[in-house]
PDB file of N, CA and C in Angstrom:
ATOM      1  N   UNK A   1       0.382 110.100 149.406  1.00  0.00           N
ATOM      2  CA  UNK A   1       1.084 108.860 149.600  1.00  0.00           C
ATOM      3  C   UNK A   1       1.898 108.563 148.349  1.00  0.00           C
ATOM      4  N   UNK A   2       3.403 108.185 148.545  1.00  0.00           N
ATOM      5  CA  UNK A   2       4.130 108.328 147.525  1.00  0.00           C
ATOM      6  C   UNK A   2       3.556 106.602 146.648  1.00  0.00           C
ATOM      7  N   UNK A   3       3.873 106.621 145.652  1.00  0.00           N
ATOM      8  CA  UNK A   3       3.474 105.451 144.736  1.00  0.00           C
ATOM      9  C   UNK A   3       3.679 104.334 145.227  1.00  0.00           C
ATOM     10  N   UNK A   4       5.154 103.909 145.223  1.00  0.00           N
ATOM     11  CA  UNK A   4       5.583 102.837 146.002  1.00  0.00           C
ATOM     12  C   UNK A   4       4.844 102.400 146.746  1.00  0.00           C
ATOM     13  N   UNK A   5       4.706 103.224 148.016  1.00  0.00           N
ATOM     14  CA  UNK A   5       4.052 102.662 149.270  1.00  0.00           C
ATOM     15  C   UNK A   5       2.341 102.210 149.252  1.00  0.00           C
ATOM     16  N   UNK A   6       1.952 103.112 147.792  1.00  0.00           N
ATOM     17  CA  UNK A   6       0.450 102.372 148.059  1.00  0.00           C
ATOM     18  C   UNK A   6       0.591 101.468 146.921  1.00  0.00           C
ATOM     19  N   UNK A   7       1.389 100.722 146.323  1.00  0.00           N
ATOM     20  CA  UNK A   7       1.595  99.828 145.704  1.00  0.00           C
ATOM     21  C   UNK A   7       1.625  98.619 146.945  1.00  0.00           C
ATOM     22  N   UNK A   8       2.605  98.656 147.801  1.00  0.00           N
ATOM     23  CA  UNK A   8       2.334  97.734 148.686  1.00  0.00           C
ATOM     24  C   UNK A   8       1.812  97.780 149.970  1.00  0.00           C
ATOM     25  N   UNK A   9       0.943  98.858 149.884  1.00  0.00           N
ATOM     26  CA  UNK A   9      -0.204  98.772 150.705  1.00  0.00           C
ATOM     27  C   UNK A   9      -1.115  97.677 150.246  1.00  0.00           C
ATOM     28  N   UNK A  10      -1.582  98.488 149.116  1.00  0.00           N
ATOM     29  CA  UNK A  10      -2.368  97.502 148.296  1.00  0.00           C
ATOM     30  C   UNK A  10      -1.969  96.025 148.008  1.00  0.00           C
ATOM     31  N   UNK A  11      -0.724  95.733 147.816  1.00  0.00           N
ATOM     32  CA  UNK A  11      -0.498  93.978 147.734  1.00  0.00           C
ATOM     33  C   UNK A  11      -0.944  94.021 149.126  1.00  0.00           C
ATOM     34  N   UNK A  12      -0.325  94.394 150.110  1.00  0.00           N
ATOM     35  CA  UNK A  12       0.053  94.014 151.704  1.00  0.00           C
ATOM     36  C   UNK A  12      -2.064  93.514 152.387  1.00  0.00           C
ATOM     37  N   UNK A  13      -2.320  94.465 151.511  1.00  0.00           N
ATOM     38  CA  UNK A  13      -3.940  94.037 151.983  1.00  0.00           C
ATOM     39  C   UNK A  13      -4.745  93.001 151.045  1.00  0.00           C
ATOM     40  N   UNK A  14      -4.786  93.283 149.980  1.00  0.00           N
ATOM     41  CA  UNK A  14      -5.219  92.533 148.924  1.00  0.00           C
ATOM     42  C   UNK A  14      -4.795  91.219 148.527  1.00  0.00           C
ATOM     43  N   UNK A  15      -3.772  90.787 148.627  1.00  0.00           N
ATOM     44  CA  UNK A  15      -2.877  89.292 148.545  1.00  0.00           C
ATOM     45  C   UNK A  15      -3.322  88.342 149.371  1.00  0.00           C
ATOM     46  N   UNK A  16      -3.463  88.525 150.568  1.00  0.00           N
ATOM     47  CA  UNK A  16      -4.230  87.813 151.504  1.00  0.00           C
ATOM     48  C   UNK A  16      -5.459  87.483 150.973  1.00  0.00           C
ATOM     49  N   UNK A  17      -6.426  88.629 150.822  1.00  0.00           N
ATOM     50  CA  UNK A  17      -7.768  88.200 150.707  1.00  0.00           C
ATOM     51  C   UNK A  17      -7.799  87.205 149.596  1.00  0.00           C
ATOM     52  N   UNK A  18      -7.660  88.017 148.503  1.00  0.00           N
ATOM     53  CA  UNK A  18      -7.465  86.923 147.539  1.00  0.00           C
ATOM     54  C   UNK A  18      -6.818  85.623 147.469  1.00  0.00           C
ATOM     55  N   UNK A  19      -6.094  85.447 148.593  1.00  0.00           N
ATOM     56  CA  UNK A  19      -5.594  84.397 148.435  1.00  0.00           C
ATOM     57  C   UNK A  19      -6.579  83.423 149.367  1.00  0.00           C
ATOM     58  N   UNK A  20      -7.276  83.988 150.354  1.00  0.00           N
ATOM     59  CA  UNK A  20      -7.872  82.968 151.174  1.00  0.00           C
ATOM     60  C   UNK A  20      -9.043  82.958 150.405  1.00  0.00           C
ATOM     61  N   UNK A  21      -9.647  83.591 149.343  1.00  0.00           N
ATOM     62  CA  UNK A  21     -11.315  83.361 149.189  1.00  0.00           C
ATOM     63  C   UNK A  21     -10.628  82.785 148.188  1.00  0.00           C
ATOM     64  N   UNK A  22      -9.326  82.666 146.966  1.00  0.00           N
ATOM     65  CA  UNK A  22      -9.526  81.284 146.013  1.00  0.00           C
ATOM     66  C   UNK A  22      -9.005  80.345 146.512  1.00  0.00           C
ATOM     67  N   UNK A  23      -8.278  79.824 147.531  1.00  0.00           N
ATOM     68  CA  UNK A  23      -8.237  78.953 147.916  1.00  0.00           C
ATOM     69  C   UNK A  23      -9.136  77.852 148.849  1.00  0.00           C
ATOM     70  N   UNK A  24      -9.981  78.968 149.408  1.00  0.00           N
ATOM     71  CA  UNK A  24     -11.136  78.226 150.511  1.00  0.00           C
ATOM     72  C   UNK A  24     -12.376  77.913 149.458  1.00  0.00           C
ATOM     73  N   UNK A  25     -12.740  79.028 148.703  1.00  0.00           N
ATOM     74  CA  UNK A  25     -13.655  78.924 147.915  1.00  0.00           C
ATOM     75  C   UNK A  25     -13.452  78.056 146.448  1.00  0.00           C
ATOM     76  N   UNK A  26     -11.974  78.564 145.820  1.00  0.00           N
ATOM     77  CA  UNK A  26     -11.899  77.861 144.523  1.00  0.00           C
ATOM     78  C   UNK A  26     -11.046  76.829 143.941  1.00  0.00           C
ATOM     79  N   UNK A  27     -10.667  76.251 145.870  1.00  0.00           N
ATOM     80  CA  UNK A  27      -9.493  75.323 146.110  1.00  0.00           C
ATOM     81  C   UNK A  27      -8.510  75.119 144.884  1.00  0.00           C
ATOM     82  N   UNK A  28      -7.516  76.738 144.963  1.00  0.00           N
ATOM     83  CA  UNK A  28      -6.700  76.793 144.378  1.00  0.00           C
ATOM     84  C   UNK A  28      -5.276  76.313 145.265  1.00  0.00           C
ATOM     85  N   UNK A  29      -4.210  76.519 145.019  1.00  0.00           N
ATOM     86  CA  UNK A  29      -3.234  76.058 146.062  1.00  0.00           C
ATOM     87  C   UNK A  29      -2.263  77.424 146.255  1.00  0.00           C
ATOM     88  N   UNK A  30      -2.142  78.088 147.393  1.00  0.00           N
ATOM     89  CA  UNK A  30      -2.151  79.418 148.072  1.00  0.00           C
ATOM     90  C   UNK A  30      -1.119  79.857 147.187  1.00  0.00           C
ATOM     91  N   UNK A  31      -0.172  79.199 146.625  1.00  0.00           N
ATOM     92  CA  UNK A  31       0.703  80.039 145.960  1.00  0.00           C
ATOM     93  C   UNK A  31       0.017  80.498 144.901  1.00  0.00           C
ATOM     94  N   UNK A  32      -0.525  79.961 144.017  1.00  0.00           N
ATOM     95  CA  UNK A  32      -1.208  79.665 142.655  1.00  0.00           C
ATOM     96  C   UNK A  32      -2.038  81.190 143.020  1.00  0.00           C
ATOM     97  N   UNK A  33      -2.630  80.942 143.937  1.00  0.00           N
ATOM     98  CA  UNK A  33      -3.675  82.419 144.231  1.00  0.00           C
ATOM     99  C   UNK A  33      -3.247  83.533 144.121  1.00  0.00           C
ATOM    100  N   UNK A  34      -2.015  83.173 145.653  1.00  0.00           N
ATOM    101  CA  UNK A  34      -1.222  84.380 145.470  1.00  0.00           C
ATOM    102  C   UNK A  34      -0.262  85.309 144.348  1.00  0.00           C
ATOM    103  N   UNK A  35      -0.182  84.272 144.038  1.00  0.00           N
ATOM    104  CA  UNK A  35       0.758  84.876 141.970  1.00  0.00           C
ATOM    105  C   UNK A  35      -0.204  85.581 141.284  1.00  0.00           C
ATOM    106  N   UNK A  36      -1.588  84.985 140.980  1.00  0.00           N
ATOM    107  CA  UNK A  36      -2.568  85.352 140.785  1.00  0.00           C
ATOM    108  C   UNK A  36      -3.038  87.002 141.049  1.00  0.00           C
ATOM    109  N   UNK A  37      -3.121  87.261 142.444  1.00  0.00           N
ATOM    110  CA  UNK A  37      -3.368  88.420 143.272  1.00  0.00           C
ATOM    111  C   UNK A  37      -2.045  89.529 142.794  1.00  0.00           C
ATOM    112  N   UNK A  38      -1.345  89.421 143.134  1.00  0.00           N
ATOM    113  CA  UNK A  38      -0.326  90.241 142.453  1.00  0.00           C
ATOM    114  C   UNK A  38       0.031  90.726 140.846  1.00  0.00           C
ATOM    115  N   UNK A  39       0.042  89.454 140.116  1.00  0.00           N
ATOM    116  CA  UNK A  39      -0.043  89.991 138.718  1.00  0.00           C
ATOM    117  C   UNK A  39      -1.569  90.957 138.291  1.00  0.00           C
ATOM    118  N   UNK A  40      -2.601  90.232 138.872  1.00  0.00           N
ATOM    119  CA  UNK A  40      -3.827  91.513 138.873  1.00  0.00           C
ATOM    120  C   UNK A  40      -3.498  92.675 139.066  1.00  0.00           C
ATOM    121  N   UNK A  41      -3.155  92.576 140.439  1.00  0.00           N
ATOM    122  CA  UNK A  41      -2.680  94.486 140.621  1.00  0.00           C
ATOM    123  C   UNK A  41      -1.707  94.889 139.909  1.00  0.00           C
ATOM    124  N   UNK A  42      -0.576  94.100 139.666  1.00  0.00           N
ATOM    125  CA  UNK A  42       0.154  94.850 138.798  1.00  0.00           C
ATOM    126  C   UNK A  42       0.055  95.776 137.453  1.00  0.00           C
ATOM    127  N   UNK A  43      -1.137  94.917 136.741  1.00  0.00           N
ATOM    128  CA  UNK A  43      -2.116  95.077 135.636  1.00  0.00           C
ATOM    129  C   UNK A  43      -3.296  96.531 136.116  1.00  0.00           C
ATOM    130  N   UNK A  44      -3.512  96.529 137.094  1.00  0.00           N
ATOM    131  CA  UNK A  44      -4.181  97.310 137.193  1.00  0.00           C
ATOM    132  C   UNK A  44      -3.937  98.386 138.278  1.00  0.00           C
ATOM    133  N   UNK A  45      -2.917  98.158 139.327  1.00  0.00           N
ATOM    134  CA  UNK A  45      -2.785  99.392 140.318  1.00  0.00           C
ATOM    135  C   UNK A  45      -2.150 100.674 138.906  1.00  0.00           C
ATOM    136  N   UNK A  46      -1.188 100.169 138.789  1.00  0.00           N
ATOM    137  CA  UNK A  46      -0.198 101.257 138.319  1.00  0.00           C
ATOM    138  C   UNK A  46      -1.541 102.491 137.271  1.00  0.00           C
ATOM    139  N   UNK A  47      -2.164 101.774 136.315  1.00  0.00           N
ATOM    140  CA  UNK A  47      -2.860 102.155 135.193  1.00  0.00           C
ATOM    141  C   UNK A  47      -4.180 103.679 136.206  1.00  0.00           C
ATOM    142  N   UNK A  48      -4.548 102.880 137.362  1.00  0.00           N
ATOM    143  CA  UNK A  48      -5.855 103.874 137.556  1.00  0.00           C
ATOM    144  C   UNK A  48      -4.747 104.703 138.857  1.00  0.00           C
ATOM    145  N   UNK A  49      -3.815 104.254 139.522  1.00  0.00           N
ATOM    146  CA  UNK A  49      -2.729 105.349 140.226  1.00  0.00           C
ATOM    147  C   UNK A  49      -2.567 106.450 139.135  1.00  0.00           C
ATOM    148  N   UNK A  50      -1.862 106.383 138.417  1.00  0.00           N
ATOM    149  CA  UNK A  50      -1.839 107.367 137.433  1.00  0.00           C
ATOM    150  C   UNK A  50      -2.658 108.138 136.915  1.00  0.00           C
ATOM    151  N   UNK A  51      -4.035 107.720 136.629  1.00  0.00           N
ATOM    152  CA  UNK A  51      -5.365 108.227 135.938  1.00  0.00           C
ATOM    153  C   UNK A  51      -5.860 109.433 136.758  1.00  0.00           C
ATOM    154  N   UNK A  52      -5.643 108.953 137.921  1.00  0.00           N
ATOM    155  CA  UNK A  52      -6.406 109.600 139.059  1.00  0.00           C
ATOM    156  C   UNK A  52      -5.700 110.857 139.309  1.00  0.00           C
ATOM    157  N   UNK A  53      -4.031 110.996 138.682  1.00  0.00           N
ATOM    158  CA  UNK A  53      -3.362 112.286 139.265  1.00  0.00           C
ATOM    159  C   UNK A  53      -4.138 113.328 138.334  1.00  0.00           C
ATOM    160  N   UNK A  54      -4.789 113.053 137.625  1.00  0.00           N
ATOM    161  CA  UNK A  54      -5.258 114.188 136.729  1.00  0.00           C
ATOM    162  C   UNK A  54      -6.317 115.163 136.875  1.00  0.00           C
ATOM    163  N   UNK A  55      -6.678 114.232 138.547  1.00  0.00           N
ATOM    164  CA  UNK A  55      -7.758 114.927 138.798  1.00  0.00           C
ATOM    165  C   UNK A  55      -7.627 115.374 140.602  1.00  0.00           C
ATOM    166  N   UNK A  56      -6.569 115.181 140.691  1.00  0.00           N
ATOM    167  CA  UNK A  56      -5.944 115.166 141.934  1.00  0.00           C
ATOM    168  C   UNK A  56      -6.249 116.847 142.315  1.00  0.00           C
ATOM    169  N   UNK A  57      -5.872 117.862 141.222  1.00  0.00           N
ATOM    170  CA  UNK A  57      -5.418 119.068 141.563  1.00  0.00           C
ATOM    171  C   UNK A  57      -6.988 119.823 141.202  1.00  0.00           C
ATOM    172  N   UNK A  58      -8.080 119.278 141.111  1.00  0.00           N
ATOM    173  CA  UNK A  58      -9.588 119.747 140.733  1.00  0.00           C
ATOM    174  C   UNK A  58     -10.558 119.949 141.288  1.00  0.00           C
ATOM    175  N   UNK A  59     -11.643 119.608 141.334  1.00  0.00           N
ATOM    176  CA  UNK A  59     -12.477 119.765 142.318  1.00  0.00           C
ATOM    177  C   UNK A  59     -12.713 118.313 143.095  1.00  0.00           C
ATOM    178  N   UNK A  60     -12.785 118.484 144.439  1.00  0.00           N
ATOM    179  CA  UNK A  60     -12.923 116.945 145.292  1.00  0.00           C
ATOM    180  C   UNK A  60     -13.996 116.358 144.414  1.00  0.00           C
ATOM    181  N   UNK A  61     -15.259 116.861 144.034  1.00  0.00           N
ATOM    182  CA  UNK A  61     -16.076 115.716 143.294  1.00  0.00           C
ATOM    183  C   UNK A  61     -15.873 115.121 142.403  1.00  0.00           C
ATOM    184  N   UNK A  62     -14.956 115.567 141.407  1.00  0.00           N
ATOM    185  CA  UNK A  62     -14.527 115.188 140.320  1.00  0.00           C
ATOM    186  C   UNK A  62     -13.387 113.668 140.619  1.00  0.00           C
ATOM    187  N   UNK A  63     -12.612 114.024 141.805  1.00  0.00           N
ATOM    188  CA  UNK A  63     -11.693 113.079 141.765  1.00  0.00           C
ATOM    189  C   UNK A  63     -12.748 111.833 142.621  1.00  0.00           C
ATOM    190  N   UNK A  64     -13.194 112.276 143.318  1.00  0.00           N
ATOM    191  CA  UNK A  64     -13.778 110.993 144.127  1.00  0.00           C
ATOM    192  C   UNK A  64     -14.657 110.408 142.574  1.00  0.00           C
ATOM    193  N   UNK A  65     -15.427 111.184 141.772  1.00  0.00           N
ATOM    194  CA  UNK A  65     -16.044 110.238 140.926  1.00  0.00           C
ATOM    195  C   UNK A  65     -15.078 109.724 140.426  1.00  0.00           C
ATOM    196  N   UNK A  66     -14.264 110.264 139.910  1.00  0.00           N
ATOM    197  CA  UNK A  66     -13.165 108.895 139.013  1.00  0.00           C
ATOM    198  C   UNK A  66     -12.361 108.331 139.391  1.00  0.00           C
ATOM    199  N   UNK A  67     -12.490 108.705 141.381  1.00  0.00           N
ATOM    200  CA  UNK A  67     -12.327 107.124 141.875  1.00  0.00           C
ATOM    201  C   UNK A  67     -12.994 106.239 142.043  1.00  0.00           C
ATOM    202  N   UNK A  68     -14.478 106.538 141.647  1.00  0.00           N
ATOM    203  CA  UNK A  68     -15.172 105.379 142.101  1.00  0.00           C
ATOM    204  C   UNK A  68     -15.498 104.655 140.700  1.00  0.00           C
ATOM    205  N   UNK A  69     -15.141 105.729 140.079  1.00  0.00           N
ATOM    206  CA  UNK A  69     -15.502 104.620 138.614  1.00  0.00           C
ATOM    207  C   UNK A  69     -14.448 103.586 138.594  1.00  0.00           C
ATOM    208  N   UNK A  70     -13.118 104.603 138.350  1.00  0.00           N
ATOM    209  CA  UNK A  70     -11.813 103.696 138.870  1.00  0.00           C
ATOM    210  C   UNK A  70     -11.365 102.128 139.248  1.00  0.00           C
ATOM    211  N   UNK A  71     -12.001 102.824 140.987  1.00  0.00           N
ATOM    212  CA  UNK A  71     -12.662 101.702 141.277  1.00  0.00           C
ATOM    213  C   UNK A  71     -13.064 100.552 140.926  1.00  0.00           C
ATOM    214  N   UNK A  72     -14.717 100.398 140.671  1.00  0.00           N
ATOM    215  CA  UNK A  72     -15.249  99.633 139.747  1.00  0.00           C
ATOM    216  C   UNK A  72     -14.811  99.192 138.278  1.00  0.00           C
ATOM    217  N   UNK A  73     -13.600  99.915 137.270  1.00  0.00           N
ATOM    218  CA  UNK A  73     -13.414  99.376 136.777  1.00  0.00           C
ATOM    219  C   UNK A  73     -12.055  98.753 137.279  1.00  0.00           C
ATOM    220  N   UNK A  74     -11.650  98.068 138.188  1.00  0.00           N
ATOM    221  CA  UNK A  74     -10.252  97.768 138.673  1.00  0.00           C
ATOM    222  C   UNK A  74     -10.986  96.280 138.940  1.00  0.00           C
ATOM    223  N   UNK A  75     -12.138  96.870 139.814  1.00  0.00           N
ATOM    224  CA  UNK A  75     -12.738  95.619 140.229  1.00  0.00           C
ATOM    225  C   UNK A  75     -13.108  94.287 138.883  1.00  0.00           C
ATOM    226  N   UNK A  76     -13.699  95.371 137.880  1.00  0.00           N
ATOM    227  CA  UNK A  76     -13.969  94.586 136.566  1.00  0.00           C
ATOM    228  C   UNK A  76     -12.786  93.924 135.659  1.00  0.00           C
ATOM    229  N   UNK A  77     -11.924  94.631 135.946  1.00  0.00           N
ATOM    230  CA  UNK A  77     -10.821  93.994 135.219  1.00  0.00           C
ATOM    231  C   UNK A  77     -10.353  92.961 136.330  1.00  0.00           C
ATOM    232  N   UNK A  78     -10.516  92.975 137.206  1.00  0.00           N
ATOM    233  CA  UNK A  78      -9.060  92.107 138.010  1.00  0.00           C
ATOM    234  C   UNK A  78     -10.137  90.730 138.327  1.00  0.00           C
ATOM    235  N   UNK A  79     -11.311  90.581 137.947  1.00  0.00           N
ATOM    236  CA  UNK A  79     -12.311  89.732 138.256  1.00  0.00           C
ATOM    237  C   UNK A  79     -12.283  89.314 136.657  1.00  0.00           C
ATOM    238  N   UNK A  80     -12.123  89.770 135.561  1.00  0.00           N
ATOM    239  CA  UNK A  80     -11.555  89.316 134.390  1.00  0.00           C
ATOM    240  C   UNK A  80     -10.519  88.914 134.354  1.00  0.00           C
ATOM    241  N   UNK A  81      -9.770  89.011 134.858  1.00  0.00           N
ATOM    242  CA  UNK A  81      -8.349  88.632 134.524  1.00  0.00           C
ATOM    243  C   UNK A  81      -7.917  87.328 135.492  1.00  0.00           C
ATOM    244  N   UNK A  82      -8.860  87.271 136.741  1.00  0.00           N
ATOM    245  CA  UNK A  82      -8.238  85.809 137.509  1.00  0.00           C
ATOM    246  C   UNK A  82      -8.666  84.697 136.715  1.00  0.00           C
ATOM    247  N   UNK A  83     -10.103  84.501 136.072  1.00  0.00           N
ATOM    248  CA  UNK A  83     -10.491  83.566 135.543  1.00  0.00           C
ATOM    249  C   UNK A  83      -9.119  82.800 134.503  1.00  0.00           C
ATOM    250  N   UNK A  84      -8.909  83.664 133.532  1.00  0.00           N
ATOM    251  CA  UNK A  84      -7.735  82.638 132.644  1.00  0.00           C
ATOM    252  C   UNK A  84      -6.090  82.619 133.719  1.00  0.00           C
ATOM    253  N   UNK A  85      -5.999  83.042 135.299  1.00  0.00           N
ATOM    254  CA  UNK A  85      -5.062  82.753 135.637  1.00  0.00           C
ATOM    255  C   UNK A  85      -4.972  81.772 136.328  1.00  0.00           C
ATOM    256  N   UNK A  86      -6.403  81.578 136.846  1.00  0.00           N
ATOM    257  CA  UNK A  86      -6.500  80.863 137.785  1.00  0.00           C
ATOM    258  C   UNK A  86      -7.420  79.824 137.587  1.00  0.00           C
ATOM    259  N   UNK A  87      -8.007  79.451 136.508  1.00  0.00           N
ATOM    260  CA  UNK A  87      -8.494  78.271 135.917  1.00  0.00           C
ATOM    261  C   UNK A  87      -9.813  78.447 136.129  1.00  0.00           C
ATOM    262  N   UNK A  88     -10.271  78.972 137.350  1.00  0.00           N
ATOM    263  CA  UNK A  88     -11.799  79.203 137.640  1.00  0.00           C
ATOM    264  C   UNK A  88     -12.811  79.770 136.714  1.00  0.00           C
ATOM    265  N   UNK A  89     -14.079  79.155 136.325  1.00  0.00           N
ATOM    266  CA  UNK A  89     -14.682  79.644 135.053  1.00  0.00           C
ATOM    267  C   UNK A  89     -15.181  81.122 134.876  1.00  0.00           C
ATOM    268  N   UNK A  90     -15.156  81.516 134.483  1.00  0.00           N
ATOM    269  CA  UNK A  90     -15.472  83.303 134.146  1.00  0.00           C
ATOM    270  C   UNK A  90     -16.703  83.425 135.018  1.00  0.00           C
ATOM    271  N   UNK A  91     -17.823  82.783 134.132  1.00  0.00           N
ATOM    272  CA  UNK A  91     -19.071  82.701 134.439  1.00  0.00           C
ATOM    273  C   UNK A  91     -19.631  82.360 136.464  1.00  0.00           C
ATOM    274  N   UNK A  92     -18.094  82.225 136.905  1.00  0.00           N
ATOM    275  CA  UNK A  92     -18.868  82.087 138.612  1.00  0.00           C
ATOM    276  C   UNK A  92     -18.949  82.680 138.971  1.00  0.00           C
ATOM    277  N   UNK A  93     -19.435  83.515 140.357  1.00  0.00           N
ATOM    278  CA  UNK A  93     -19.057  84.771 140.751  1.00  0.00           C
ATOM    279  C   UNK A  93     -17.991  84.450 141.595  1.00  0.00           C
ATOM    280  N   UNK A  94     -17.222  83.668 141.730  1.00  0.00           N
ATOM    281  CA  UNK A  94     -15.946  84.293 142.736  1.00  0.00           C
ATOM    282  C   UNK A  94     -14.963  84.891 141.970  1.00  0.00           C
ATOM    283  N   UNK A  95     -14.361  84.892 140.789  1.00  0.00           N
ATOM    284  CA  UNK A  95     -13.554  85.900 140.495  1.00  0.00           C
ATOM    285  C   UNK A  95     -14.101  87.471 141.079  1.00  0.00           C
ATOM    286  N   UNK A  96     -15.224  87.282 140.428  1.00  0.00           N
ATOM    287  CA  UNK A  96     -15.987  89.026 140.840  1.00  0.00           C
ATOM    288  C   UNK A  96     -15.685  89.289 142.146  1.00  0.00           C
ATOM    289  N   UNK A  97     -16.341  87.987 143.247  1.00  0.00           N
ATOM    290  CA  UNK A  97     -16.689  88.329 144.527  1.00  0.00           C
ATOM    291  C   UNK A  97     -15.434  88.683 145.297  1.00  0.00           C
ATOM    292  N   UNK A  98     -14.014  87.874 144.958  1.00  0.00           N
ATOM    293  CA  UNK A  98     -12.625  87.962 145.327  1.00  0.00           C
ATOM    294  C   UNK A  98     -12.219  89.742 144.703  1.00  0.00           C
ATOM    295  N   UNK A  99     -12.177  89.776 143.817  1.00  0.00           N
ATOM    296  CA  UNK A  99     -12.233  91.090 143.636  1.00  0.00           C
ATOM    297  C   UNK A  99     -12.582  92.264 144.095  1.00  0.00           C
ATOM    298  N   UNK A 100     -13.699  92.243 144.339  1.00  0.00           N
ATOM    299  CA  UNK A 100     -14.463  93.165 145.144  1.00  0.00           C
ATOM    300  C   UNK A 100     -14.086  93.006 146.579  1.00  0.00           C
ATOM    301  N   UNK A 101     -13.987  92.434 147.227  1.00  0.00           N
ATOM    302  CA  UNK A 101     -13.739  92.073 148.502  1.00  0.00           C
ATOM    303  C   UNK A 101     -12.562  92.816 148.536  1.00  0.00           C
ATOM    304  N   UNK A 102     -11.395  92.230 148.163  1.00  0.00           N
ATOM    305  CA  UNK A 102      -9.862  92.526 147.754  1.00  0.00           C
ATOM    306  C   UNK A 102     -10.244  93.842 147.719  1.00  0.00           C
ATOM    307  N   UNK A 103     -10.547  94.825 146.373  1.00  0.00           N
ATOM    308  CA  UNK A 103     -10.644  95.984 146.531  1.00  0.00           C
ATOM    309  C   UNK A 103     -11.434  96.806 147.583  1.00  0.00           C
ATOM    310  N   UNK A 104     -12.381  96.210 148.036  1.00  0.00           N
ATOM    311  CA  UNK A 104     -12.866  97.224 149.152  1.00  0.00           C
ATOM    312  C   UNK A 104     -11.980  97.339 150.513  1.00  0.00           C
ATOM    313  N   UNK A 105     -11.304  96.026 150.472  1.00  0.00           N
ATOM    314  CA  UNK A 105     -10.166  96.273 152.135  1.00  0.00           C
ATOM    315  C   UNK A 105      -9.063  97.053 151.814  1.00  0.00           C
ATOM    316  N   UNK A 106      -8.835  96.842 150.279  1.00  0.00           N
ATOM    317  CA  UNK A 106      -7.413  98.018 150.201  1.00  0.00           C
ATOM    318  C   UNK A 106      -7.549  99.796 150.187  1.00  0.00           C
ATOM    319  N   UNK A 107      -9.024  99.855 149.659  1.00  0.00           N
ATOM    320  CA  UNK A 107      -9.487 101.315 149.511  1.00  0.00           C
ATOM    321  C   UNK A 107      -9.662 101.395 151.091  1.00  0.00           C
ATOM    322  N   UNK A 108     -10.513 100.641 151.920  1.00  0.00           N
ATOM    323  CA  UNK A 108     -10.818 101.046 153.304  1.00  0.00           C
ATOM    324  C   UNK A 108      -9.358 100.764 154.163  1.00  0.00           C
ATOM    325  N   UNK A 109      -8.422 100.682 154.013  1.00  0.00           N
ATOM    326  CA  UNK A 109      -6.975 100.373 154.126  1.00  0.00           C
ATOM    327  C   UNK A 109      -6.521 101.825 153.866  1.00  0.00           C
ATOM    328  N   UNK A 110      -6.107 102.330 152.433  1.00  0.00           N
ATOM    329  CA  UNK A 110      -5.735 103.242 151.978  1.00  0.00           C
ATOM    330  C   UNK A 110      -6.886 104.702 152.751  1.00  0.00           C
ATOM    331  N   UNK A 111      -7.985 104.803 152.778  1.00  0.00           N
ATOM    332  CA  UNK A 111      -8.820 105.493 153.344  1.00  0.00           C
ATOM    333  C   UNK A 111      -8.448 105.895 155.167  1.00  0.00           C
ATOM    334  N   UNK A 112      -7.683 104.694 155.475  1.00  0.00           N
ATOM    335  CA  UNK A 112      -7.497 104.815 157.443  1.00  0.00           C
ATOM    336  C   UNK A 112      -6.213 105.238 157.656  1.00  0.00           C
ATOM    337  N   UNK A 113      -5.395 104.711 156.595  1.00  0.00           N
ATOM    338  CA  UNK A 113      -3.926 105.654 156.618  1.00  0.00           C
ATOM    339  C   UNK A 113      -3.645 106.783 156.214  1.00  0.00           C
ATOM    340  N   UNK A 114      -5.286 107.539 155.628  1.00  0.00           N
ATOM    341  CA  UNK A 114      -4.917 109.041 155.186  1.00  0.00           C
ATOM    342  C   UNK A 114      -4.118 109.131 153.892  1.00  0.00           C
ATOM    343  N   UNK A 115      -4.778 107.593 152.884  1.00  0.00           N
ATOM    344  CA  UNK A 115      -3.893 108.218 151.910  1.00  0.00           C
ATOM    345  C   UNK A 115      -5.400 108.089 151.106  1.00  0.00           C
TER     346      UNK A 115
END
């Protein structure tokens, strides 16, 4: 899957979620979320897209592990990074929980389109 397109795969799935769990949950106001959701990925799609070509051409176990670390650290950063965008205190779990959520529909997203 060329870059681009799982760039906005990933907004196209992830923007939503995030936008409905801080707004329902951290009654943010949908734009506020949504700005939010996007500058995350921006911060973090491009950085582990790239990481991952290195292991693209290796053995399948190798790349699936450092996608799943990947992964998890995408999740850790982008659950760090809403708190000072989005006013919500570090210490709650919905940055985390928005995060995680967000990332598991875009991987199971990216996973059904064969990329």
């Amino acid at each position: 899957m060329p870059y681009a397109l799982a760039l906005a795969l990933t907004l196209l799935v992830e923007v939503p979620v995030y936008t409905a769990a801080l707004t329902r949950a951290g009654g943010l106001r949908p734009s506020r979320a949504a700005g939010a959701a996007v500058l995350v990925n921006l911060a973090t799609h491009p950085l582990l897209w790239w990481s991952l070509r290195a292991y693209a051409a290796g053995p399948a176990a190798a790349y699936w592990t450092a996608f799943g670390l990947g992964e998890a650290g995408v999740c850790l950063a982008e659950g760090a990074l809403l708190a000072p965008l989005t006013g919500l205190a570090p210490r709650t779990a919905l940055p985390w929980a928005a995060s995680a959520t967000a990332n598991a529909a875009s991987v199971l997203a990216g996973l059904l389109l064969g990329g």
